[in-house]
C-alpha atoms as a PDB file:
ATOM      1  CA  UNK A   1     -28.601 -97.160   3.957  1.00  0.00           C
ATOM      2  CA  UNK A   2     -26.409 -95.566   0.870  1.00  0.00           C
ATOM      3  CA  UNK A   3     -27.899 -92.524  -0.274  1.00  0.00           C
ATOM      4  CA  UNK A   4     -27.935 -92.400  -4.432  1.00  0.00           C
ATOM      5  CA  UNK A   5     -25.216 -90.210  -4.689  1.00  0.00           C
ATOM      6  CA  UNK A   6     -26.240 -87.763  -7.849  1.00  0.00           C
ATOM      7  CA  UNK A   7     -24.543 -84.693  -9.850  1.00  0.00           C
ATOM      8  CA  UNK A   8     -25.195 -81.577  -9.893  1.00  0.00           C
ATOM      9  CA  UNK A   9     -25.893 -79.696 -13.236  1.00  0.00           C
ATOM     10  CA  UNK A  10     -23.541 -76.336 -13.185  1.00  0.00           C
ATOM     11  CA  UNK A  11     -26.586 -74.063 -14.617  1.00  0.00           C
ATOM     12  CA  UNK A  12     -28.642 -74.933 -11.790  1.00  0.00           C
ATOM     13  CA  UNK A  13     -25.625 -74.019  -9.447  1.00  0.00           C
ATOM     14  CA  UNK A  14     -25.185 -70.614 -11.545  1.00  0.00           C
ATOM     15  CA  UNK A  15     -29.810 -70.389 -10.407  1.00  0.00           C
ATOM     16  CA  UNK A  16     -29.898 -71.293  -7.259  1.00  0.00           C
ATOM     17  CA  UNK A  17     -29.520 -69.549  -4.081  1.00  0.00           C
ATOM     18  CA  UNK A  18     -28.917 -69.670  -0.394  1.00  0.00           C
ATOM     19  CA  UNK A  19     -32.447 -68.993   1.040  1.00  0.00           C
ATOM     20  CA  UNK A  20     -30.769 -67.372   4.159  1.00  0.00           C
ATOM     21  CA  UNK A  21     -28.307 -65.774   2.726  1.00  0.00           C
ATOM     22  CA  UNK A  22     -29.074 -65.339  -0.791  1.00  0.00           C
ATOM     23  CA  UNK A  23     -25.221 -66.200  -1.402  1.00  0.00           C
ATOM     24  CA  UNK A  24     -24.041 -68.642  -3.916  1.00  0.00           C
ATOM     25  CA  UNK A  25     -23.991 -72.170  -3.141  1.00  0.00           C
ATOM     26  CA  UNK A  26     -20.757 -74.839  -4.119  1.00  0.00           C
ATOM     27  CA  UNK A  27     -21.503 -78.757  -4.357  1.00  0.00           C
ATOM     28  CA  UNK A  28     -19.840 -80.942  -1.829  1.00  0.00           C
ATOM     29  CA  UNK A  29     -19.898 -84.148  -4.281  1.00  0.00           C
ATOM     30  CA  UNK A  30     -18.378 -86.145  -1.514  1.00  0.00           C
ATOM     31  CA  UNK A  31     -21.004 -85.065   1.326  1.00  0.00           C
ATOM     32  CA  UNK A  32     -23.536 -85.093  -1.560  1.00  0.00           C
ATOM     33  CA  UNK A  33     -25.065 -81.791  -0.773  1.00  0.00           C
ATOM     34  CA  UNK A  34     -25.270 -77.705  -1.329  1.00  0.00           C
ATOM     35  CA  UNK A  35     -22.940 -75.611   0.322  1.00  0.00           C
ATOM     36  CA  UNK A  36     -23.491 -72.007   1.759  1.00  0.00           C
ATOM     37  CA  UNK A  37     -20.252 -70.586   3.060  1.00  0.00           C
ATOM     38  CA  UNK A  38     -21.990 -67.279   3.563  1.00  0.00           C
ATOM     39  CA  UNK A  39     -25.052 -68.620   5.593  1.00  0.00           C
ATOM     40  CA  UNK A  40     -23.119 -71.144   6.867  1.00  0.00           C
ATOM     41  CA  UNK A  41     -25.309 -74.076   6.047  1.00  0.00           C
ATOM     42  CA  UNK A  42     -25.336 -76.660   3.673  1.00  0.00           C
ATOM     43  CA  UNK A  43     -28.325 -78.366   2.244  1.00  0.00           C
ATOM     44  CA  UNK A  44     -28.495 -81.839   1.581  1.00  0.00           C
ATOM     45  CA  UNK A  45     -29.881 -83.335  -2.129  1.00  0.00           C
ATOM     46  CA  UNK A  46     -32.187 -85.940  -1.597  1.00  0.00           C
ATOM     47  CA  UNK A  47     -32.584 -88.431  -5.036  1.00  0.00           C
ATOM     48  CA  UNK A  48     -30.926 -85.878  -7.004  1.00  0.00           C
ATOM     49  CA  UNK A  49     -33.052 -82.939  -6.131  1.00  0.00           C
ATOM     50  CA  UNK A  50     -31.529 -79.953  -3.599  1.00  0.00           C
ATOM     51  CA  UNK A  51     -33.637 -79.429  -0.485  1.00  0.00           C
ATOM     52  CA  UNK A  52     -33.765 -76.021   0.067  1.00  0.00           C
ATOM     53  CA  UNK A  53     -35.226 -75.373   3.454  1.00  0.00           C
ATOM     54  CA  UNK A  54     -33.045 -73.759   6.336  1.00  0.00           C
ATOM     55  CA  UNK A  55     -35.015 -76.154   8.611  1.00  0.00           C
ATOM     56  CA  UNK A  56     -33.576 -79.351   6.445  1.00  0.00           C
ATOM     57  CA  UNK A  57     -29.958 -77.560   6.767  1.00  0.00           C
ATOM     58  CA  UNK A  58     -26.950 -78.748   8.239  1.00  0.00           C
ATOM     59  CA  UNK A  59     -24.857 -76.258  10.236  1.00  0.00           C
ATOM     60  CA  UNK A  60     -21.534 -75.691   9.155  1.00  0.00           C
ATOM     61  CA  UNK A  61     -18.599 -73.896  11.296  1.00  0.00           C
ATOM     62  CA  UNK A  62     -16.780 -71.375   9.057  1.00  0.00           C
END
């Protein structure tokens, strides 16, 4: 199943947050998802919206 594959507006980049970490976040555009290199998670975006929950996180290695 393809996943719409969406952009992300740079002001909400410059808003949001890493909920662990509180560190800033980069866009993966070709994983389609958040990026926390400083919590080392990244959170996927679902229809165009970020889902922000640790629990919905993917573990990244650093």
């Amino acid at each position: 199943m393809d996943e719409k594959i969406s952009r992300v507006d740079p002001k909400l980049l410059d808003l949001l947050v890493c909920p662990l970490s509180k560190g800033r976040l980069s866009y993966d555009r070709e994983r389609n998802e958040l990026v926390s290199k400083s919590g080392k998670l990244a959170y996927p975006i679902r229809d165009g919206v970020p889902i922000m929950l640790i629990s919905e996180a993917r573990s990244i290695d650093g």
